[in-house]
Each structure stands twice: as C-alpha cells, then as structure tokens.
PDB file of N, CA and C in Angstrom:
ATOM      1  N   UNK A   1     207.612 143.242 144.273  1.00  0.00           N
ATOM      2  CA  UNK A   1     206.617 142.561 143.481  1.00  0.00           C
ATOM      3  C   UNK A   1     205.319 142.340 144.266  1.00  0.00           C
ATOM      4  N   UNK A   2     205.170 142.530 145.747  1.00  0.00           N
ATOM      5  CA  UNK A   2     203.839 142.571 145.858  1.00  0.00           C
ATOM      6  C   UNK A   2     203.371 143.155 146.255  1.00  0.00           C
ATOM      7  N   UNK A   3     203.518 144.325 146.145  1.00  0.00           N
ATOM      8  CA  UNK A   3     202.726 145.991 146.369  1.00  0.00           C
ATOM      9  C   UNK A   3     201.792 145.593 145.115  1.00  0.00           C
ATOM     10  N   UNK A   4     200.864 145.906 145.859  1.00  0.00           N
ATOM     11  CA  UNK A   4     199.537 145.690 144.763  1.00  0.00           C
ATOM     12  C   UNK A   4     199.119 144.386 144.851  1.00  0.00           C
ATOM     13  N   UNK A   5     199.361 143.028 146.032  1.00  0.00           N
ATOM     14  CA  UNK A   5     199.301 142.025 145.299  1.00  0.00           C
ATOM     15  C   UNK A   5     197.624 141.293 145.467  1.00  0.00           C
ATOM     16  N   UNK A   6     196.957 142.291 146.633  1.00  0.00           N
ATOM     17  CA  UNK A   6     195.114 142.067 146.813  1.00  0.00           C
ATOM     18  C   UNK A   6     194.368 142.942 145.960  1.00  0.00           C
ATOM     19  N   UNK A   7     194.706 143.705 145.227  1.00  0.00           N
ATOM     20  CA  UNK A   7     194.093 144.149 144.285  1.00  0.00           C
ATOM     21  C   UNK A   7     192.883 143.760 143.438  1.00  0.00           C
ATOM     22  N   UNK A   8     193.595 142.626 142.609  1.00  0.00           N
ATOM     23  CA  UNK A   8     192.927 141.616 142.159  1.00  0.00           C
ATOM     24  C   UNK A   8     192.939 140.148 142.505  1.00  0.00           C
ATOM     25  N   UNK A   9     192.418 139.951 144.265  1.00  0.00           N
ATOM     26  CA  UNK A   9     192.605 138.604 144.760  1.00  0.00           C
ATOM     27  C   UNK A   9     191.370 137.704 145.340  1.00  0.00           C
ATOM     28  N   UNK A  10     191.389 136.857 144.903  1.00  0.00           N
ATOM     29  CA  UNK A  10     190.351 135.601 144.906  1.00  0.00           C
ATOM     30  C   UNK A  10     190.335 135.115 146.462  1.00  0.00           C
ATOM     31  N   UNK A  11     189.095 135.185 147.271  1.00  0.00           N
ATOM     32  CA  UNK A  11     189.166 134.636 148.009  1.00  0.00           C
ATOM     33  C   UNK A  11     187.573 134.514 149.144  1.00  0.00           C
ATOM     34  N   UNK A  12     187.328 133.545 149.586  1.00  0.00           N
ATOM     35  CA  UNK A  12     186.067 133.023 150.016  1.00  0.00           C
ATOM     36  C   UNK A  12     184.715 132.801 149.363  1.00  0.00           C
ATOM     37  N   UNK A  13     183.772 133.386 148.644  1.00  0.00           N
ATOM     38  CA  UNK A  13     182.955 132.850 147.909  1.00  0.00           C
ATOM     39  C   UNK A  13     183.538 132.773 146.493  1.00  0.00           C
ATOM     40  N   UNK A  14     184.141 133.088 146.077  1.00  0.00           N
ATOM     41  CA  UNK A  14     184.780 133.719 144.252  1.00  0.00           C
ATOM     42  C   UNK A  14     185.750 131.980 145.004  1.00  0.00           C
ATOM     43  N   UNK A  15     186.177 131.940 145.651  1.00  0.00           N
ATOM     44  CA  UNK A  15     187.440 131.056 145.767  1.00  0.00           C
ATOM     45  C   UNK A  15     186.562 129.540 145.796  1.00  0.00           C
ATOM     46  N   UNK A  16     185.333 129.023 146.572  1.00  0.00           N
ATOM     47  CA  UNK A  16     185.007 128.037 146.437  1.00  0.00           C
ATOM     48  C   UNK A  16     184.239 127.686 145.462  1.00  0.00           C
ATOM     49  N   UNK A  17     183.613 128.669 144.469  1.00  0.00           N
ATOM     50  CA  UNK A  17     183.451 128.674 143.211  1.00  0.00           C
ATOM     51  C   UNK A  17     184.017 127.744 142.279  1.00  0.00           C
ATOM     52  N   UNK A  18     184.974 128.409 142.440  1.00  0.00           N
ATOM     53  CA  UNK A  18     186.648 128.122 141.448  1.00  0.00           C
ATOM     54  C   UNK A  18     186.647 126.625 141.939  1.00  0.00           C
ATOM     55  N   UNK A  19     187.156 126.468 143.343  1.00  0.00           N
ATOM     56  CA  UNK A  19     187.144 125.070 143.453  1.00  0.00           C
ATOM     57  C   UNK A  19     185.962 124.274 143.145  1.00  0.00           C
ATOM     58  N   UNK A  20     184.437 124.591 143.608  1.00  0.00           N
ATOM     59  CA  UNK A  20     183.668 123.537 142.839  1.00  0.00           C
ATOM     60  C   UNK A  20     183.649 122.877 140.979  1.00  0.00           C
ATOM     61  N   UNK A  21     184.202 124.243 140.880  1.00  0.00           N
ATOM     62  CA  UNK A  21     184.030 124.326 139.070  1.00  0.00           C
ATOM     63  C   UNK A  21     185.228 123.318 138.684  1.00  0.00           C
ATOM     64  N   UNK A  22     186.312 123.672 139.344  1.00  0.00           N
ATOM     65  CA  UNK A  22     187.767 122.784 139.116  1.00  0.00           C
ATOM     66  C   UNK A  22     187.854 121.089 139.512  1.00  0.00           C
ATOM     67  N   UNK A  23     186.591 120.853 140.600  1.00  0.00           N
ATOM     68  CA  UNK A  23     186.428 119.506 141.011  1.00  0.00           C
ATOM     69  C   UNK A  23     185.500 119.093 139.758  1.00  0.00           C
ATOM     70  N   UNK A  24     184.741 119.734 139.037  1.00  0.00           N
ATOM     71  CA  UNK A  24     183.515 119.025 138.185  1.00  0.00           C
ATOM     72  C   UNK A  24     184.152 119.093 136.768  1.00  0.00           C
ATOM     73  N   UNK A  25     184.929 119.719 136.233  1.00  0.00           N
ATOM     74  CA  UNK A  25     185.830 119.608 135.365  1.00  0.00           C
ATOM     75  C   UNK A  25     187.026 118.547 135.409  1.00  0.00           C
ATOM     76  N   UNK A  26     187.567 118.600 136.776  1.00  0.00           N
ATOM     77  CA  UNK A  26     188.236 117.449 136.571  1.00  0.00           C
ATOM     78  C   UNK A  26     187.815 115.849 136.822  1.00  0.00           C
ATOM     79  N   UNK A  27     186.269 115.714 137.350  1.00  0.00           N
ATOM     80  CA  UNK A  27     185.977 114.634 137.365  1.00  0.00           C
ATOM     81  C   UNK A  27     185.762 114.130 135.895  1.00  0.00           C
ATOM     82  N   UNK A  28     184.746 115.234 135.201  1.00  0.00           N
ATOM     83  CA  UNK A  28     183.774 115.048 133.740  1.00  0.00           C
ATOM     84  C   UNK A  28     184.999 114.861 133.102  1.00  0.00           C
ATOM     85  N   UNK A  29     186.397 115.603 133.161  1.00  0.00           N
ATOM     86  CA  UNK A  29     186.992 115.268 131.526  1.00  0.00           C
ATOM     87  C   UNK A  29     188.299 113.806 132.538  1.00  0.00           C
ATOM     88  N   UNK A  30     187.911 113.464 133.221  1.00  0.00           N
ATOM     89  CA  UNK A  30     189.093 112.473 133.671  1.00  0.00           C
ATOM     90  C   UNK A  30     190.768 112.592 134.433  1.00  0.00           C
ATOM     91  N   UNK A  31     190.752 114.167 134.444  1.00  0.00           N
ATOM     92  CA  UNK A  31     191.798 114.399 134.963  1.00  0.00           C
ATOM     93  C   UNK A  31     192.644 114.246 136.077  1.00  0.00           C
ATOM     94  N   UNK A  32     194.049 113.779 136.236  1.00  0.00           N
ATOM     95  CA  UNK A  32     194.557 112.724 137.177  1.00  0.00           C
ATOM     96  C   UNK A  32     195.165 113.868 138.053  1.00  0.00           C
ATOM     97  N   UNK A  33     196.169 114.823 137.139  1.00  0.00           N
ATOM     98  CA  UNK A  33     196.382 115.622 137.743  1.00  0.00           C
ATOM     99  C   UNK A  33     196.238 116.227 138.949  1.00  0.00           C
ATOM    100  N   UNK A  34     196.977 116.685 140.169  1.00  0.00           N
ATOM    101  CA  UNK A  34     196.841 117.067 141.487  1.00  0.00           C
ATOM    102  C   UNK A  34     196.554 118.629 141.157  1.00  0.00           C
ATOM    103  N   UNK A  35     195.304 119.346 141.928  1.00  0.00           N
ATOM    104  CA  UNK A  35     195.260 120.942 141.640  1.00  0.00           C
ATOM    105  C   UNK A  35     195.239 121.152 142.849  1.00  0.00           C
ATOM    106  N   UNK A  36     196.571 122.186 142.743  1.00  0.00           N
ATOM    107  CA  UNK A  36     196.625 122.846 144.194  1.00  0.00           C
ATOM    108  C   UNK A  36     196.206 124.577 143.762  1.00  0.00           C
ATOM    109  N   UNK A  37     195.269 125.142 144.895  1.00  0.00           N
ATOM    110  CA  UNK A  37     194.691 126.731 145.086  1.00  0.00           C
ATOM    111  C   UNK A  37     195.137 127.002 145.795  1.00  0.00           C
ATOM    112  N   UNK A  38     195.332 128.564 146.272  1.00  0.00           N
ATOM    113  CA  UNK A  38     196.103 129.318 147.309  1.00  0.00           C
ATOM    114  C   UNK A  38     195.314 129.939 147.826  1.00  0.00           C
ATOM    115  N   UNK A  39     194.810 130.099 149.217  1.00  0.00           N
ATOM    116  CA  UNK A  39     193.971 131.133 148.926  1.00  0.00           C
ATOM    117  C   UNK A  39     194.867 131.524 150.242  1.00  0.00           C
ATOM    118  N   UNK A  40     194.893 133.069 149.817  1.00  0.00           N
ATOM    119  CA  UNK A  40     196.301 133.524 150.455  1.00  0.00           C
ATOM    120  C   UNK A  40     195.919 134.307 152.131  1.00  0.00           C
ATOM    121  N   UNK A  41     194.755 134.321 152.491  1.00  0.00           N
ATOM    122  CA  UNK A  41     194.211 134.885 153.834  1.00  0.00           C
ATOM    123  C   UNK A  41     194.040 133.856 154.534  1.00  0.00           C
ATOM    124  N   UNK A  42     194.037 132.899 153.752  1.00  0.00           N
ATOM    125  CA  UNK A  42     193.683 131.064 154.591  1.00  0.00           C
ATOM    126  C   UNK A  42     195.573 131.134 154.948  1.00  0.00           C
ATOM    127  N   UNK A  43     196.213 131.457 154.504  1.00  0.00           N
ATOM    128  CA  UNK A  43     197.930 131.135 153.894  1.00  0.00           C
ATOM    129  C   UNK A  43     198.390 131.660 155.436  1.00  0.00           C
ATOM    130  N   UNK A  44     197.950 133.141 155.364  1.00  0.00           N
ATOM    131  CA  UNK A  44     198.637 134.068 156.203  1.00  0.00           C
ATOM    132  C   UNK A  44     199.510 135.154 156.084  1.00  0.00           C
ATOM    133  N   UNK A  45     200.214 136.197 156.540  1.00  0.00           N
ATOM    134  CA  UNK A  45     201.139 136.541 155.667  1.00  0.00           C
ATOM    135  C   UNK A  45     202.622 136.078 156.024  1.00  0.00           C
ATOM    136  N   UNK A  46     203.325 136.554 155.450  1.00  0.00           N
ATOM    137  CA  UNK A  46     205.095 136.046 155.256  1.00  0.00           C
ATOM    138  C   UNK A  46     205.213 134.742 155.565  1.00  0.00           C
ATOM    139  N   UNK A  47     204.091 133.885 154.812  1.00  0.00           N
ATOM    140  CA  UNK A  47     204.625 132.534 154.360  1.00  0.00           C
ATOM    141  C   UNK A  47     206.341 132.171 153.392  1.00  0.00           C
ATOM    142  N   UNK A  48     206.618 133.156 152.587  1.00  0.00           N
ATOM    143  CA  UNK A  48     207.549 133.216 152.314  1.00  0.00           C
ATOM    144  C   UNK A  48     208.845 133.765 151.940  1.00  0.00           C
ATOM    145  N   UNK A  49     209.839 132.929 152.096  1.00  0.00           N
ATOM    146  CA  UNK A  49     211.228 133.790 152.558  1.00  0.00           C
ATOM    147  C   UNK A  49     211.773 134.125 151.169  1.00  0.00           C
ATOM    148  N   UNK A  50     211.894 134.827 150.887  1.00  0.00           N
ATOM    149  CA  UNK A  50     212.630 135.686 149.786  1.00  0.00           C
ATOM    150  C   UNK A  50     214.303 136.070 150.103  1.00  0.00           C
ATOM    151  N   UNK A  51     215.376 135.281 149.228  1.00  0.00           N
ATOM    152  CA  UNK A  51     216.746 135.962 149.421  1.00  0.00           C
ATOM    153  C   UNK A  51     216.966 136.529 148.484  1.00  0.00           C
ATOM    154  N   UNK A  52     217.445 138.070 148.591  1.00  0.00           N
ATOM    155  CA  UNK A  52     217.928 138.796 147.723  1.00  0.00           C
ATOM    156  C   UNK A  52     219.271 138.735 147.196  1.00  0.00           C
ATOM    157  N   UNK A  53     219.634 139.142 145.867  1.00  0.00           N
ATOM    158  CA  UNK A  53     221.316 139.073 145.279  1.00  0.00           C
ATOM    159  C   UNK A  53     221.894 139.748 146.486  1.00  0.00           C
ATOM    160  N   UNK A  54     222.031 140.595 147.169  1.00  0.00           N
ATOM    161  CA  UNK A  54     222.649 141.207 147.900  1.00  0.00           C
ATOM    162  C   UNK A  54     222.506 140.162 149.473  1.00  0.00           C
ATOM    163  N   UNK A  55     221.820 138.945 149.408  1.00  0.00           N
ATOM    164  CA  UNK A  55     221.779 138.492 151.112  1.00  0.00           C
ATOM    165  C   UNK A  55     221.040 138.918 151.763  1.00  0.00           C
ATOM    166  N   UNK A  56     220.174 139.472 151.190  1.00  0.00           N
ATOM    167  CA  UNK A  56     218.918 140.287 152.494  1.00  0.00           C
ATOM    168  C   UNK A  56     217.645 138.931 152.394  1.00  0.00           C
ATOM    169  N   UNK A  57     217.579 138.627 153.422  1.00  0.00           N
ATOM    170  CA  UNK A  57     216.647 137.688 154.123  1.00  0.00           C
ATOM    171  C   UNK A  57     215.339 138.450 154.008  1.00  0.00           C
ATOM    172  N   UNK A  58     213.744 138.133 153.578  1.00  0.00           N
ATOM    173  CA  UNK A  58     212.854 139.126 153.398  1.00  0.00           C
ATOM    174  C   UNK A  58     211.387 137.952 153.779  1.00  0.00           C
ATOM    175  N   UNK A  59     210.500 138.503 154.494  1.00  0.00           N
ATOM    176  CA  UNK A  59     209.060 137.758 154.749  1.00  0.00           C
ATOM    177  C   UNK A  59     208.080 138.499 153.785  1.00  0.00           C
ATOM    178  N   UNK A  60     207.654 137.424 152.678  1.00  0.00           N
ATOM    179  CA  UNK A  60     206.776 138.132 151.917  1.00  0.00           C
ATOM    180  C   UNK A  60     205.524 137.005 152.128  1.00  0.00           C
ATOM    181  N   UNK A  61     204.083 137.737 151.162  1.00  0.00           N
ATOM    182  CA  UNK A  61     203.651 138.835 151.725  1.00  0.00           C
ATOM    183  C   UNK A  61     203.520 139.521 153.232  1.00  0.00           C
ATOM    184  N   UNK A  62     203.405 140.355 153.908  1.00  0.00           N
ATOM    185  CA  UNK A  62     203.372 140.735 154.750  1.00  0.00           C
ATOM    186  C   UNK A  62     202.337 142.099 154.778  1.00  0.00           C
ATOM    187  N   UNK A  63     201.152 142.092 154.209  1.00  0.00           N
ATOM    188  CA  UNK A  63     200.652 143.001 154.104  1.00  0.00           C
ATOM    189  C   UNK A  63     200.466 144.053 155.070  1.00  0.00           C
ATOM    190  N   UNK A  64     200.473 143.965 156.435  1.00  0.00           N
ATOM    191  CA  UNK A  64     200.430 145.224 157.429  1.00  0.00           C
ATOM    192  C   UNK A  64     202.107 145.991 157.290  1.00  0.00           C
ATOM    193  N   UNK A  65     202.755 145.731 156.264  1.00  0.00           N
ATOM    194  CA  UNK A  65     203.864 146.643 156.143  1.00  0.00           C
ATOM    195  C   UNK A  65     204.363 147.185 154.849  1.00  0.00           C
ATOM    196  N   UNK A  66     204.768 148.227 154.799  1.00  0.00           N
ATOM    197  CA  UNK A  66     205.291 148.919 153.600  1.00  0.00           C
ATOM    198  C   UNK A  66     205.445 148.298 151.810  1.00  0.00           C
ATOM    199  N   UNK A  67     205.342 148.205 151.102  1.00  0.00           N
ATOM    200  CA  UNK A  67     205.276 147.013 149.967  1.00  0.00           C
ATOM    201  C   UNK A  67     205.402 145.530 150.298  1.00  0.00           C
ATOM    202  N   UNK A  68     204.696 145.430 150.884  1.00  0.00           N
ATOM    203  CA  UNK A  68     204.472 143.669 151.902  1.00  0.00           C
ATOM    204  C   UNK A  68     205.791 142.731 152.040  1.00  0.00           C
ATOM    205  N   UNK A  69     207.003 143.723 151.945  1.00  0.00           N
ATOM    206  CA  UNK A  69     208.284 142.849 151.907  1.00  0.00           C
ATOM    207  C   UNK A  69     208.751 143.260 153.559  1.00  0.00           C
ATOM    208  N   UNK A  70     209.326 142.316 154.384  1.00  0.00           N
ATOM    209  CA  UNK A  70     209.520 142.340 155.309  1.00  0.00           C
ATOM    210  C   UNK A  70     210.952 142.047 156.017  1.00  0.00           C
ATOM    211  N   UNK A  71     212.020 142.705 155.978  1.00  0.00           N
ATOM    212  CA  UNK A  71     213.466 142.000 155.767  1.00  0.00           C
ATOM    213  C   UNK A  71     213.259 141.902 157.430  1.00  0.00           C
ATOM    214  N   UNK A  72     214.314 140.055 157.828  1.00  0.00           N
ATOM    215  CA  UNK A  72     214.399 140.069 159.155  1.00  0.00           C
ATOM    216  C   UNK A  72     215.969 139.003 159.162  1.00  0.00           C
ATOM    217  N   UNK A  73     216.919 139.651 158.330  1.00  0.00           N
ATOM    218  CA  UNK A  73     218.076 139.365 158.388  1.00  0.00           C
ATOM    219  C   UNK A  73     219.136 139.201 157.281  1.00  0.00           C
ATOM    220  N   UNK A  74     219.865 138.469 156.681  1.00  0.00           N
ATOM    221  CA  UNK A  74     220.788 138.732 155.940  1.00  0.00           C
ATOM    222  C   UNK A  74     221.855 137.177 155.672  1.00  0.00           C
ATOM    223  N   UNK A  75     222.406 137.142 154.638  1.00  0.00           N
ATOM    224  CA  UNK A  75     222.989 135.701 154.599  1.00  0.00           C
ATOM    225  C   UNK A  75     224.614 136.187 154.936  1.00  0.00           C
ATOM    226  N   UNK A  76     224.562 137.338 154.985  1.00  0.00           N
ATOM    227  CA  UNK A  76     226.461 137.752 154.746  1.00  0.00           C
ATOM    228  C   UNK A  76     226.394 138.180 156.242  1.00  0.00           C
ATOM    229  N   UNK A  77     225.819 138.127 157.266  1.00  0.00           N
ATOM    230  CA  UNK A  77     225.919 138.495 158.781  1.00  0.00           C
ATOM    231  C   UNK A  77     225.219 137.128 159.242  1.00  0.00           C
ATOM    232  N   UNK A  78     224.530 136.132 158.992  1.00  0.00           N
ATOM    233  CA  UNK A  78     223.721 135.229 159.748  1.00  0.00           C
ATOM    234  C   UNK A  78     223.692 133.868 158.901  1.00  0.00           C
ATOM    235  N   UNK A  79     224.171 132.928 159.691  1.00  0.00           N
ATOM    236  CA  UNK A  79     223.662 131.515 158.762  1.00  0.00           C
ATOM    237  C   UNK A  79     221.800 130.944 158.649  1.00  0.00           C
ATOM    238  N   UNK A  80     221.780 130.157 157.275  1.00  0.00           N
ATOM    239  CA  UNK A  80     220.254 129.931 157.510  1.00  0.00           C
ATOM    240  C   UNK A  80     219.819 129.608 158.566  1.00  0.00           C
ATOM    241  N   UNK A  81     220.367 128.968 159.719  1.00  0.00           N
ATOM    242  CA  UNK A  81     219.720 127.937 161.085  1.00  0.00           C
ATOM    243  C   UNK A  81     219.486 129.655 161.599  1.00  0.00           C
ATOM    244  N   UNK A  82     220.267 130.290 161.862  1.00  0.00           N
ATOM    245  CA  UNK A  82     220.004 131.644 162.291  1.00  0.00           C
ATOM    246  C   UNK A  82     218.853 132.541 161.892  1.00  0.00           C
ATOM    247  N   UNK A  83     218.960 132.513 160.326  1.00  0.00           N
ATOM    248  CA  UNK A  83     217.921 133.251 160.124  1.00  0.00           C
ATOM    249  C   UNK A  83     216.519 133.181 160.237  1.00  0.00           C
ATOM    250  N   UNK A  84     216.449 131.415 160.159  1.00  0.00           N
ATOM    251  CA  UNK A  84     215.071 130.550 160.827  1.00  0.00           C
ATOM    252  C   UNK A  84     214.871 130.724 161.834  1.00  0.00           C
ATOM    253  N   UNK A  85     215.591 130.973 162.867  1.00  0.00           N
ATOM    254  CA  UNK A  85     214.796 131.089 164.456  1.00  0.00           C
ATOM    255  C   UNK A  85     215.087 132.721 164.031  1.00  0.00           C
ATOM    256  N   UNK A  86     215.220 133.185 163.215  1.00  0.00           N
ATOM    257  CA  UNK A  86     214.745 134.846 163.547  1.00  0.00           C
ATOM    258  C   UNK A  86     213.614 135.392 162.596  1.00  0.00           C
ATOM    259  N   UNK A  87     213.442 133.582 161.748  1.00  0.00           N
ATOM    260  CA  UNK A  87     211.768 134.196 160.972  1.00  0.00           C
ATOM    261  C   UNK A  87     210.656 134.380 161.525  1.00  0.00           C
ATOM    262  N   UNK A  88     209.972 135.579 161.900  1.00  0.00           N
ATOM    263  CA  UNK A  88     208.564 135.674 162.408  1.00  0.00           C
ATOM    264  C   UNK A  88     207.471 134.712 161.702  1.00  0.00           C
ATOM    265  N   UNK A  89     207.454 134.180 160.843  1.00  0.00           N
ATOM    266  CA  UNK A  89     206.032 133.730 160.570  1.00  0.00           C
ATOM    267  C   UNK A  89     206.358 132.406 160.257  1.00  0.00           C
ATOM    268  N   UNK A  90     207.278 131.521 160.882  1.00  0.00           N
ATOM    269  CA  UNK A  90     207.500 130.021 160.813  1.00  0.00           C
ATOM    270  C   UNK A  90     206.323 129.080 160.490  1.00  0.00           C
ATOM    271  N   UNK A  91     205.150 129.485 161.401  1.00  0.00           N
ATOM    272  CA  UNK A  91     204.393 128.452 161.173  1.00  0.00           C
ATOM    273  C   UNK A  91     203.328 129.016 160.231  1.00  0.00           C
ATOM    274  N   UNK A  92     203.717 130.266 159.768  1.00  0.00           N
ATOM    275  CA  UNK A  92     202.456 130.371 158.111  1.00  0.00           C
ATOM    276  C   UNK A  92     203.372 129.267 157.071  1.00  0.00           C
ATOM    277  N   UNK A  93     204.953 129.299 157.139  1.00  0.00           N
ATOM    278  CA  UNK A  93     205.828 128.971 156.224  1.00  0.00           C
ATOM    279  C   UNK A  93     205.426 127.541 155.900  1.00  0.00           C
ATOM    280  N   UNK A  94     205.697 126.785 157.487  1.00  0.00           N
ATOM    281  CA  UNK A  94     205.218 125.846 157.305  1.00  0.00           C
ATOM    282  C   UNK A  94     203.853 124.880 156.848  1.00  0.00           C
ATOM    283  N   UNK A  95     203.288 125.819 157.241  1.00  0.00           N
ATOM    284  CA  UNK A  95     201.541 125.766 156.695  1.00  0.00           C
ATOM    285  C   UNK A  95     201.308 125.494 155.552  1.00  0.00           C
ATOM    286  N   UNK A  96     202.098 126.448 155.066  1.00  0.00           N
ATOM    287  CA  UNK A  96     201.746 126.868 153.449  1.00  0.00           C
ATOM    288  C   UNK A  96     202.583 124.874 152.298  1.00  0.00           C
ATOM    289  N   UNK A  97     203.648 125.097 152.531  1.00  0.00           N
ATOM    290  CA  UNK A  97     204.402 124.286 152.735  1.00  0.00           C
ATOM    291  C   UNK A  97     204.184 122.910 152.539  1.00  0.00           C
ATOM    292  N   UNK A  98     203.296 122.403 154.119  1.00  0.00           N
ATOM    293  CA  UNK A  98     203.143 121.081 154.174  1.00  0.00           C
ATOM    294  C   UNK A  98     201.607 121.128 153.443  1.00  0.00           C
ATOM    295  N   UNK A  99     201.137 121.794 152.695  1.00  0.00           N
ATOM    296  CA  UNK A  99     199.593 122.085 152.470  1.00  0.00           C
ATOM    297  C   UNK A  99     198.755 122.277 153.233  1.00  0.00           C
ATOM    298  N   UNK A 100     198.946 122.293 154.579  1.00  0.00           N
ATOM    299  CA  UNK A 100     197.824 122.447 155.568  1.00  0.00           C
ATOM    300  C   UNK A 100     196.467 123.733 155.605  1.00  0.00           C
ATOM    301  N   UNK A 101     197.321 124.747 154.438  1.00  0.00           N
ATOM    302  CA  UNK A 101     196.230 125.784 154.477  1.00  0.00           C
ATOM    303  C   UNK A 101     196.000 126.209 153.208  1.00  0.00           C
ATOM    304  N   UNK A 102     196.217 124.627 152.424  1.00  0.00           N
ATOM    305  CA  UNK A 102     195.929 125.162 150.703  1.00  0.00           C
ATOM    306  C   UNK A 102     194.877 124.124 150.124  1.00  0.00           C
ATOM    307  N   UNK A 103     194.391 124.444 149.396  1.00  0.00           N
ATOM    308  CA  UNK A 103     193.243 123.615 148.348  1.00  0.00           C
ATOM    309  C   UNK A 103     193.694 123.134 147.662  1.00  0.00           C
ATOM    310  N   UNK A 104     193.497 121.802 147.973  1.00  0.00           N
ATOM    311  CA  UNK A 104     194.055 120.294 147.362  1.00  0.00           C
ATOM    312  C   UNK A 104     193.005 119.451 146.298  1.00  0.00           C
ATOM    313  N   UNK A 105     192.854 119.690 145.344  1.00  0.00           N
ATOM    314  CA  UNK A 105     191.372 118.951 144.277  1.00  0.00           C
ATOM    315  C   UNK A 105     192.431 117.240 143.945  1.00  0.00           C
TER     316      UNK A 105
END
C-alpha cells in the first residue's frame, strides 16, 4: 500500500497553508476539536510497524527501499521485546507517536 505513497504528498509550503487555513477556520466557526497533520518528511521514514497475517514484522514507509515496506523480523521466530530492539527506526516511531513531529491545531 505505499508504493506510490509521495505522489500526491503535501508538504512544506502547500502544508503550512493547510495549517494556517485549518487554525482560522477553527477559530471563526468555534471548533473544540484537536487537529492533528502529518507531514510525513517532518515524520521520517518507518515510523510504522506493520504485522502481517503471516507474522512478518515490516517498517513502513521506508522510501529508500523497494515498495517502502521494510520487513526486519517475524512474530512466529521472535517475541515483540525482540522485534523492538531489532526495529531500525525506533525513534521516528516514537516521534511520530508521542506527537513530537506532527501538527497539533
């Protein structure tokens, strides 16, 4: 699913756009609502872990590789504590995660 996924992707002037427009809309009509944006180069890649029906452990996006899916283990050979210290991109995961690299209105 994310082969193809910058194609059509929002990000740095098109992206603070969006957010100014989304802060002045939600002030003018009153909205309480929390809006969270992604902007996915702020994100990083293989923020997230994907398990497949079959147990395959996978870092997506990962764009410097083959359909940006990135397998780096398995649930039927490795427990989760395992497969976490064998995720390469822990701290995009976490990033993404605790909001530290997302747009918060």
């Amino acid at each position: 699913m994310s082969r193809n996924l910058f194609e059509d992707f929002t990000t740095g002037e098109e992206l603070e756009q969006l957010h100014d427009y989304l802060q002045a809309e939600k002030q003018r009509n009153g909205w309480t609502p929390r809006i969270t944006i992604a902007d996915w180069m702020r994100i990083g890649p293989g923020h997230a872990i994907l398990i497949e029906p079959d147990g395959r452990a996978i870092a997506s996006p990962v764009w410097s590789v083959p359909d940006c899916l990135e397998p780096f283990g398995s649930l039927h050979d490795d427990s989760a504590a395992v497969l976490w210290e064998r995720f390469p991109y822990k701290q995009n995961h976490l990033n993404k995660y605790l909001e530290r690299t997302m747009v918060v209105l």
